[in-house]
PDB file of N, CA and C in Angstrom:
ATOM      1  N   UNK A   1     105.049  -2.238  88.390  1.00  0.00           N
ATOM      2  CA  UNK A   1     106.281  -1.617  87.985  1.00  0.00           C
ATOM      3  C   UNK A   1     107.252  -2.587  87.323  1.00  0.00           C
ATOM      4  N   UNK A   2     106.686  -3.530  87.214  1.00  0.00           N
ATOM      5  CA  UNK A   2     107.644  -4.837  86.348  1.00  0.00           C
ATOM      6  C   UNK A   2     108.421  -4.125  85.353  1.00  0.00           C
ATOM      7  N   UNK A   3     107.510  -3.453  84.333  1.00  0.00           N
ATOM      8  CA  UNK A   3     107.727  -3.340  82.891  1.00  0.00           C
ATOM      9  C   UNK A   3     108.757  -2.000  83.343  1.00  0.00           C
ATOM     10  N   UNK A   4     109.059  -1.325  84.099  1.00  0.00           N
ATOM     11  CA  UNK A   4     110.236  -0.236  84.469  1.00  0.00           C
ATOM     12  C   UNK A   4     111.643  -0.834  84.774  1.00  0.00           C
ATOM     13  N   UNK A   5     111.086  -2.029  86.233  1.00  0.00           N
ATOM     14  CA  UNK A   5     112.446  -2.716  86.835  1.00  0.00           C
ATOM     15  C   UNK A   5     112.813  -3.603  85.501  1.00  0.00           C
ATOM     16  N   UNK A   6     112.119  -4.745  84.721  1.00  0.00           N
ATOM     17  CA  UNK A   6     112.280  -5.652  83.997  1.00  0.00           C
ATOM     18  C   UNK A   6     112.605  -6.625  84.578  1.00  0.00           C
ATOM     19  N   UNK A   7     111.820  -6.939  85.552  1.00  0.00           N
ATOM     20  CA  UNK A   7     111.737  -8.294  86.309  1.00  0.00           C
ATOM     21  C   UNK A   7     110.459  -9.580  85.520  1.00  0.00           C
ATOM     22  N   UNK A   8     110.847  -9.526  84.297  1.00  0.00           N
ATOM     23  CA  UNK A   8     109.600 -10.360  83.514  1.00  0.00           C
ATOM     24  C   UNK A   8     109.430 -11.893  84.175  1.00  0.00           C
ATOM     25  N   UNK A   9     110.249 -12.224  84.985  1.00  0.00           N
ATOM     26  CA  UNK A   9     110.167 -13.599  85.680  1.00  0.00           C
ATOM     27  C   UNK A   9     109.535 -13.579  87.009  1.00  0.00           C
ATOM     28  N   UNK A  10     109.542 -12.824  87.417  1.00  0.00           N
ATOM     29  CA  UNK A  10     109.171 -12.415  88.736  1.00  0.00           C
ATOM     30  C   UNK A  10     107.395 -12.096  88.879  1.00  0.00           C
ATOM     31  N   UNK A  11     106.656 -13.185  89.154  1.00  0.00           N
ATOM     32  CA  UNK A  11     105.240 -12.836  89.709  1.00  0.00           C
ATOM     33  C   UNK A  11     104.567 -13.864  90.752  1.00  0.00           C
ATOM     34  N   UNK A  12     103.875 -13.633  91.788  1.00  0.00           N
ATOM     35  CA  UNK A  12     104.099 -14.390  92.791  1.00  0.00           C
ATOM     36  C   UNK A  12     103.015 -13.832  93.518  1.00  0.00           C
ATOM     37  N   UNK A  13     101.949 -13.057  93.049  1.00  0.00           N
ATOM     38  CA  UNK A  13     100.876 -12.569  93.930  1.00  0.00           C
ATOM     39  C   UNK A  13      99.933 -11.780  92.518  1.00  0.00           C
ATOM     40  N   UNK A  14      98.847 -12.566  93.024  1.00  0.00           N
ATOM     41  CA  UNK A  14      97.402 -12.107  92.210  1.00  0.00           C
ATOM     42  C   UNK A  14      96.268 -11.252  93.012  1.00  0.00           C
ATOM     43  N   UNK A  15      96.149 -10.305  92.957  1.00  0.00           N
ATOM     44  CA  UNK A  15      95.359  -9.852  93.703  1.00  0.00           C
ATOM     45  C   UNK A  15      93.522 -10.617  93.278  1.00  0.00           C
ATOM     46  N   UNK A  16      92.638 -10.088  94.001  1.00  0.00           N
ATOM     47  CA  UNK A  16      91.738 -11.071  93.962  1.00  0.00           C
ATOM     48  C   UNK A  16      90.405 -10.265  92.782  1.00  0.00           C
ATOM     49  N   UNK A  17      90.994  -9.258  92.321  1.00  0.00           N
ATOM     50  CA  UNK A  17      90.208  -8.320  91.133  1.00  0.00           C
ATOM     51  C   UNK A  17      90.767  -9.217  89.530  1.00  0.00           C
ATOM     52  N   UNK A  18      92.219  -9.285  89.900  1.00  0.00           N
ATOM     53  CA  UNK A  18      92.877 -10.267  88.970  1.00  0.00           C
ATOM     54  C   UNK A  18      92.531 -11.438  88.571  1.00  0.00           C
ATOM     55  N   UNK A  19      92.561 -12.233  90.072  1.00  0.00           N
ATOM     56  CA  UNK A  19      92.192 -13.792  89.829  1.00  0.00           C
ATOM     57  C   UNK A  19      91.168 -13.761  89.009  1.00  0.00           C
ATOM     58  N   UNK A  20      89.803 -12.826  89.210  1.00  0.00           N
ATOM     59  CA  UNK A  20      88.525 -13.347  88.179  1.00  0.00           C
ATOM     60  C   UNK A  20      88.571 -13.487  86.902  1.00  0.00           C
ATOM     61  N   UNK A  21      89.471 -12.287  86.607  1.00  0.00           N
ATOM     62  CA  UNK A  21      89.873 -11.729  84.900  1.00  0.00           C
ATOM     63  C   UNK A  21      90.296 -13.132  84.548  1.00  0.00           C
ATOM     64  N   UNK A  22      91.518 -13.386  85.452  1.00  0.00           N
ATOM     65  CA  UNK A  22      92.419 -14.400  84.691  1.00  0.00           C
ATOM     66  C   UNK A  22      91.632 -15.934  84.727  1.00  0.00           C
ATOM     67  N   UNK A  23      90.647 -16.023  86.056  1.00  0.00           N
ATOM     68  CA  UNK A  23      89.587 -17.238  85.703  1.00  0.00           C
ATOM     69  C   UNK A  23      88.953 -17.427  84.592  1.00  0.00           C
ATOM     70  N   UNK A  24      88.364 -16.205  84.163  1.00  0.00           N
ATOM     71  CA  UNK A  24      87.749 -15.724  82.804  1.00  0.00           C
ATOM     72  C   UNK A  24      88.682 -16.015  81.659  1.00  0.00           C
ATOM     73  N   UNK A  25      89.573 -15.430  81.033  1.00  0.00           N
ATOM     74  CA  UNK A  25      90.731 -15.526  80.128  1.00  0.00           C
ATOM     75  C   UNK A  25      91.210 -16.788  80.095  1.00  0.00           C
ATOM     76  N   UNK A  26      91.567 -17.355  81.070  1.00  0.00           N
ATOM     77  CA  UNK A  26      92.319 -18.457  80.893  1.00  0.00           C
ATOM     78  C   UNK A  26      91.920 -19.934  80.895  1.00  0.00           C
ATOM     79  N   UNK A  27      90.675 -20.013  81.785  1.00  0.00           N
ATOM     80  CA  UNK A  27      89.705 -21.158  81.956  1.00  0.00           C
ATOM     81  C   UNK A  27      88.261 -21.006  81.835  1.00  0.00           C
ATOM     82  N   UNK A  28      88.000 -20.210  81.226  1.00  0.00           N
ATOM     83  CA  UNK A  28      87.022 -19.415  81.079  1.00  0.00           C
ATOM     84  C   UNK A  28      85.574 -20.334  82.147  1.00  0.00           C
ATOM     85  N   UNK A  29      85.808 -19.478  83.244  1.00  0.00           N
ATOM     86  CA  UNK A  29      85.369 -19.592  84.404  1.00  0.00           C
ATOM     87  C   UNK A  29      84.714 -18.437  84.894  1.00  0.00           C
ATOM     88  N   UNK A  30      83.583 -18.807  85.626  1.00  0.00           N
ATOM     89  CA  UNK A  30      82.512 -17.384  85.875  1.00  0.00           C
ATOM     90  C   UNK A  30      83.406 -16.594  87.033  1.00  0.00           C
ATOM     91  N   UNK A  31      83.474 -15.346  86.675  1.00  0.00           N
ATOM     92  CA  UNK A  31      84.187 -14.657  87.627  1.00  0.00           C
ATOM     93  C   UNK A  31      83.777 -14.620  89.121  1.00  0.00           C
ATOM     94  N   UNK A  32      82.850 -14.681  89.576  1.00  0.00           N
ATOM     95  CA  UNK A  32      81.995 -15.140  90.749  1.00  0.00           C
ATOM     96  C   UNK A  32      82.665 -16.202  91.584  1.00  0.00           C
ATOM     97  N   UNK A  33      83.122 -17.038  90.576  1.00  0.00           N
ATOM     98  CA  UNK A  33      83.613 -18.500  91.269  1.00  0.00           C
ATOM     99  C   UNK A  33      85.015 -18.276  90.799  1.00  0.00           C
ATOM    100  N   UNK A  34      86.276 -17.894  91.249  1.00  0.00           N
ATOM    101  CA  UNK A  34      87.204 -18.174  90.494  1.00  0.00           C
ATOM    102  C   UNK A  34      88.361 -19.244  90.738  1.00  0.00           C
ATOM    103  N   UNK A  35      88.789 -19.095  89.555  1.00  0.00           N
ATOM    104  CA  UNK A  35      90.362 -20.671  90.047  1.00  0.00           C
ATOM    105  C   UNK A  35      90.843 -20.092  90.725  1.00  0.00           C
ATOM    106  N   UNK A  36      91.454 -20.626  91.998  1.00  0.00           N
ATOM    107  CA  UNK A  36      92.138 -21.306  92.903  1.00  0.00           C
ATOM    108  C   UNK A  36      93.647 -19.944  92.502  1.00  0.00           C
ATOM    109  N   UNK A  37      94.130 -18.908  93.367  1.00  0.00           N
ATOM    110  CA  UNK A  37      95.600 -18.119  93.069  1.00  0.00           C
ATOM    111  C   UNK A  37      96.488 -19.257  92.647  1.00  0.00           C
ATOM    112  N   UNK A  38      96.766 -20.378  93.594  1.00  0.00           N
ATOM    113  CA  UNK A  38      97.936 -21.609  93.602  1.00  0.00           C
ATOM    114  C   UNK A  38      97.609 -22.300  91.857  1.00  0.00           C
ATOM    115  N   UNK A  39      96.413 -22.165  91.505  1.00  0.00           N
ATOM    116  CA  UNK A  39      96.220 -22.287  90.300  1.00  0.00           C
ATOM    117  C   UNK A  39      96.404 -22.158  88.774  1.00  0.00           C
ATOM    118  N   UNK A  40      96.117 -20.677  88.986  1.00  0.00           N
ATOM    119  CA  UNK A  40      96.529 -19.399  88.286  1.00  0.00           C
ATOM    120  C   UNK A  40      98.097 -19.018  88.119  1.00  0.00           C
ATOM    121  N   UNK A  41      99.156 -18.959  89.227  1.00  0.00           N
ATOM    122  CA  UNK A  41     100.083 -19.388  89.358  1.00  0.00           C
ATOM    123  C   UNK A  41     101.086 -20.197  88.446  1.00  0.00           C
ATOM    124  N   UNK A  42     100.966 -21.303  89.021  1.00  0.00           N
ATOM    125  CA  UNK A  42     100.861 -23.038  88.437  1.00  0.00           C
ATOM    126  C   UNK A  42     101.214 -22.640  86.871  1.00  0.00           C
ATOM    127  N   UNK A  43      99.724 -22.124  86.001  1.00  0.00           N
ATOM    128  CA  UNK A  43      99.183 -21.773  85.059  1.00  0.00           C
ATOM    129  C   UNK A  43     100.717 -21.409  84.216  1.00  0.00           C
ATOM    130  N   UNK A  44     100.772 -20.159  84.857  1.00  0.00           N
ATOM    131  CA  UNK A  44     101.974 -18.906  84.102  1.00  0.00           C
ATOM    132  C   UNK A  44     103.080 -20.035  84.046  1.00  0.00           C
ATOM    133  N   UNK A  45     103.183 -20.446  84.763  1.00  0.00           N
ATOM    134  CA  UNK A  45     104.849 -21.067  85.060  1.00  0.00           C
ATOM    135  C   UNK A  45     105.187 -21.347  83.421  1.00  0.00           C
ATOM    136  N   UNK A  46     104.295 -21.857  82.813  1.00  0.00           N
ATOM    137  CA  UNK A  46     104.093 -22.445  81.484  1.00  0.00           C
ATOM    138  C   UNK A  46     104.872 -21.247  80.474  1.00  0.00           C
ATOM    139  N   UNK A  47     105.076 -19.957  80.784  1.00  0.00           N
ATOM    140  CA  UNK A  47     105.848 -18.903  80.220  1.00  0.00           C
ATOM    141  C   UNK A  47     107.170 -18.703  80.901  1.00  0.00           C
ATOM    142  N   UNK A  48     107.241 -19.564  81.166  1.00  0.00           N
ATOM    143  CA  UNK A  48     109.059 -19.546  81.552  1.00  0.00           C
ATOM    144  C   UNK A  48     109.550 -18.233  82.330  1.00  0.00           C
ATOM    145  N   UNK A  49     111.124 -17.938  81.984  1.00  0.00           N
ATOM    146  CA  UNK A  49     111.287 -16.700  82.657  1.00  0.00           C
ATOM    147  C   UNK A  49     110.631 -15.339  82.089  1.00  0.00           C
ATOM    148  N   UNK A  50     109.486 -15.664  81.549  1.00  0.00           N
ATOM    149  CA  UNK A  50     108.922 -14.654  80.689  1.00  0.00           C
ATOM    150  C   UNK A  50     107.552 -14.516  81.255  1.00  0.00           C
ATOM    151  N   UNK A  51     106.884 -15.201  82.295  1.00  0.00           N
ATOM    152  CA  UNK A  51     105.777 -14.913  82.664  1.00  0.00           C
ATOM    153  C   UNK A  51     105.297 -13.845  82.933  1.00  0.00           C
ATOM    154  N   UNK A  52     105.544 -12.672  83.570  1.00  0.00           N
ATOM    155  CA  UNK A  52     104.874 -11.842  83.975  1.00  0.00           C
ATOM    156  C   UNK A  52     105.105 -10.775  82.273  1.00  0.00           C
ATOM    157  N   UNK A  53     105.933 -10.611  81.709  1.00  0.00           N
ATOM    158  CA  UNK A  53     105.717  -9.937  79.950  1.00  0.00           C
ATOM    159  C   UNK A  53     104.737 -10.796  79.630  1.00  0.00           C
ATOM    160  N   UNK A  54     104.511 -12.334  79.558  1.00  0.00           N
ATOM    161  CA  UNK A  54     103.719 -12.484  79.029  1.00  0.00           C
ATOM    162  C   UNK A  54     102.157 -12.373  78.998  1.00  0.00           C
ATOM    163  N   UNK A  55     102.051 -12.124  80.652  1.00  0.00           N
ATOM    164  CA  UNK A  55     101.110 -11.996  81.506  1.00  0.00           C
ATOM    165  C   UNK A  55     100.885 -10.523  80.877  1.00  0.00           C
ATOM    166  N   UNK A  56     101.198  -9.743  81.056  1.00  0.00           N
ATOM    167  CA  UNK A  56     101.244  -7.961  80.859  1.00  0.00           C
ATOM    168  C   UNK A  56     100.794  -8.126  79.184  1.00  0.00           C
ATOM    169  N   UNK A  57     101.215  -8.589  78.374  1.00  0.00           N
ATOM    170  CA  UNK A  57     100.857  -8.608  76.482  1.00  0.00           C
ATOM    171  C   UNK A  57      99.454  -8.962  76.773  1.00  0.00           C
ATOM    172  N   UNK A  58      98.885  -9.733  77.528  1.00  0.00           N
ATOM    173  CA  UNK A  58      97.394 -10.421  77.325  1.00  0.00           C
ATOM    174  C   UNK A  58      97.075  -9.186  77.899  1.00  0.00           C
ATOM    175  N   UNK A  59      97.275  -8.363  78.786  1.00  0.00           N
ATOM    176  CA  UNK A  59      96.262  -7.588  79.363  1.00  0.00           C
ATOM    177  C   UNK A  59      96.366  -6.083  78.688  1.00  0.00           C
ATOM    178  N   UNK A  60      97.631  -6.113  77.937  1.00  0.00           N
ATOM    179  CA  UNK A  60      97.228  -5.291  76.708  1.00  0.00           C
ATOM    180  C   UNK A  60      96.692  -5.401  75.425  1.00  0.00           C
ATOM    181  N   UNK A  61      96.791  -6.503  75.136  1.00  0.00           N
ATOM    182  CA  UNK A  61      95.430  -6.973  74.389  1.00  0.00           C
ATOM    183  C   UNK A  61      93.727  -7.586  74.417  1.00  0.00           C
ATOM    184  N   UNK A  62      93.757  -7.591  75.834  1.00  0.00           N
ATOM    185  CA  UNK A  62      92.236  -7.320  76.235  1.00  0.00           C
ATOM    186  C   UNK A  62      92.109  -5.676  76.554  1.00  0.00           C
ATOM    187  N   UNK A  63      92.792  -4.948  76.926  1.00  0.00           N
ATOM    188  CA  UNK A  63      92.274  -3.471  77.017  1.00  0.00           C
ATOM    189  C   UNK A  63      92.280  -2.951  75.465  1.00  0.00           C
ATOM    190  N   UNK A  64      92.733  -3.300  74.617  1.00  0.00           N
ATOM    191  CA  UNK A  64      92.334  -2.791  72.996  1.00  0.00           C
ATOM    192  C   UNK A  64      91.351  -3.443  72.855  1.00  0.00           C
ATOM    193  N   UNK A  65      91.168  -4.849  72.656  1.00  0.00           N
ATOM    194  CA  UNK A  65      89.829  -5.276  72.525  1.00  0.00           C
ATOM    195  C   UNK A  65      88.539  -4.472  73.158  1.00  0.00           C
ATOM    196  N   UNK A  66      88.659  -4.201  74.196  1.00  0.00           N
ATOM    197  CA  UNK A  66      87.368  -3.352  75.227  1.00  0.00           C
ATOM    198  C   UNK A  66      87.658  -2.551  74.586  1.00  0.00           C
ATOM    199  N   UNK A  67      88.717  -1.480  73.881  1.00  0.00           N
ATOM    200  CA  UNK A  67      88.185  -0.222  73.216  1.00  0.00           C
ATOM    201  C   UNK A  67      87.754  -0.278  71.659  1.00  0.00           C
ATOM    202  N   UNK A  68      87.768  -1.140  71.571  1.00  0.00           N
ATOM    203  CA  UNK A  68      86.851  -1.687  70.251  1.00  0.00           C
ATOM    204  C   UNK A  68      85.627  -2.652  70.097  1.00  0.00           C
ATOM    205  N   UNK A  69      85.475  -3.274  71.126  1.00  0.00           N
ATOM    206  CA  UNK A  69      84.567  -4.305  71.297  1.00  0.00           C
ATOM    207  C   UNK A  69      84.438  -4.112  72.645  1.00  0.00           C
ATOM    208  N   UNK A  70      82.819  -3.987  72.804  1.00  0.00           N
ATOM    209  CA  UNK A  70      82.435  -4.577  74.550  1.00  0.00           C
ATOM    210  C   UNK A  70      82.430  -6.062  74.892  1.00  0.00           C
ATOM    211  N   UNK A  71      83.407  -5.802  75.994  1.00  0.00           N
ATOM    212  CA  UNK A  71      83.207  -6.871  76.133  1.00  0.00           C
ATOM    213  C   UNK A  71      82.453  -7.392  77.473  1.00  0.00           C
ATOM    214  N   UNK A  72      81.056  -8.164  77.591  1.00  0.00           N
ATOM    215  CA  UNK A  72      80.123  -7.898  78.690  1.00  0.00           C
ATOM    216  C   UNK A  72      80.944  -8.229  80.196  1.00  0.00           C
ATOM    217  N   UNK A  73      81.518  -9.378  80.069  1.00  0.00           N
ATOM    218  CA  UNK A  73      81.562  -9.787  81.719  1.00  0.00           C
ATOM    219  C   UNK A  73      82.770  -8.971  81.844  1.00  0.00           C
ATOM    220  N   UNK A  74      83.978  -8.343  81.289  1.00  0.00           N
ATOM    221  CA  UNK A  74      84.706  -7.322  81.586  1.00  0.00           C
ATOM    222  C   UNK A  74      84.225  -6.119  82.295  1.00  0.00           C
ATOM    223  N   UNK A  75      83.039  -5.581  81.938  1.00  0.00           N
ATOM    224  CA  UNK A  75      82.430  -4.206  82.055  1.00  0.00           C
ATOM    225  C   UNK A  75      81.864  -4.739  83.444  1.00  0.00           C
ATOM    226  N   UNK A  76      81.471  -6.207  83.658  1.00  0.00           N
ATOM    227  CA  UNK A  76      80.855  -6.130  85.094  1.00  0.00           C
ATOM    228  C   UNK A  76      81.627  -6.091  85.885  1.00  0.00           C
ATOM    229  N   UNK A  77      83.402  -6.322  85.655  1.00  0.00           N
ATOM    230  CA  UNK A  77      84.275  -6.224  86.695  1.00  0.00           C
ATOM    231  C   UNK A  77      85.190  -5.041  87.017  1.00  0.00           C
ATOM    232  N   UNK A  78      84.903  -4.204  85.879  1.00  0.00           N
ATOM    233  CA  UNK A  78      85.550  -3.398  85.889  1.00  0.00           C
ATOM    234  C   UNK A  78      84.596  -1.715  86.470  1.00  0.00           C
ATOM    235  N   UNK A  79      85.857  -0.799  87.115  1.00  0.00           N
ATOM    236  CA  UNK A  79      84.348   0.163  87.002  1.00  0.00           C
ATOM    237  C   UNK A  79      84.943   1.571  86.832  1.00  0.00           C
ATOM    238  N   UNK A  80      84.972   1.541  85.270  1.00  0.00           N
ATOM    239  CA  UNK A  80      85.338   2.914  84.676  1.00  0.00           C
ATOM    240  C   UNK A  80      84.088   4.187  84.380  1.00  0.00           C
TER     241      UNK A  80
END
């Protein structure tokens, strides 16, 4: 509900469906094994008070990508 309240600074918990994606995306790391939450974390800080918008733009631009392109290790984590 970020993108309603507009708390774009505010993120502080990855759930563990997340962590893989973002192991994948960001360190491109086998989802099986993923980086470390305190990691991932860490990571964002790098988007200032803008982390979690910026966080939210990547994951709307990997869901257009998947509707135009398969993308394989997505489809194994996902289950539409």
């Amino acid at each position: 509900l970020f993108d309603v309240f507009h708390h774009w600074d505010f993120f502080d918990h990855i759930s563990p469906w997340e962590q893989k994606i973002y192991s994948k995306l960001f360190f491109d790391r086998d989802p099986e094994n993923p980086v470390p939450v305190e990691k991932l974390l860490k990571h964002f800080e790098r988007f200032g008070a803008f982390k979690q918008l910026a966080v939210h733009y990547l994951w709307e631009d990997l869901w257009w990508k998947r509707k135009n392109e398969s993308i394989p290790w997505m489809e194994k984590l996902i289950r539409i």
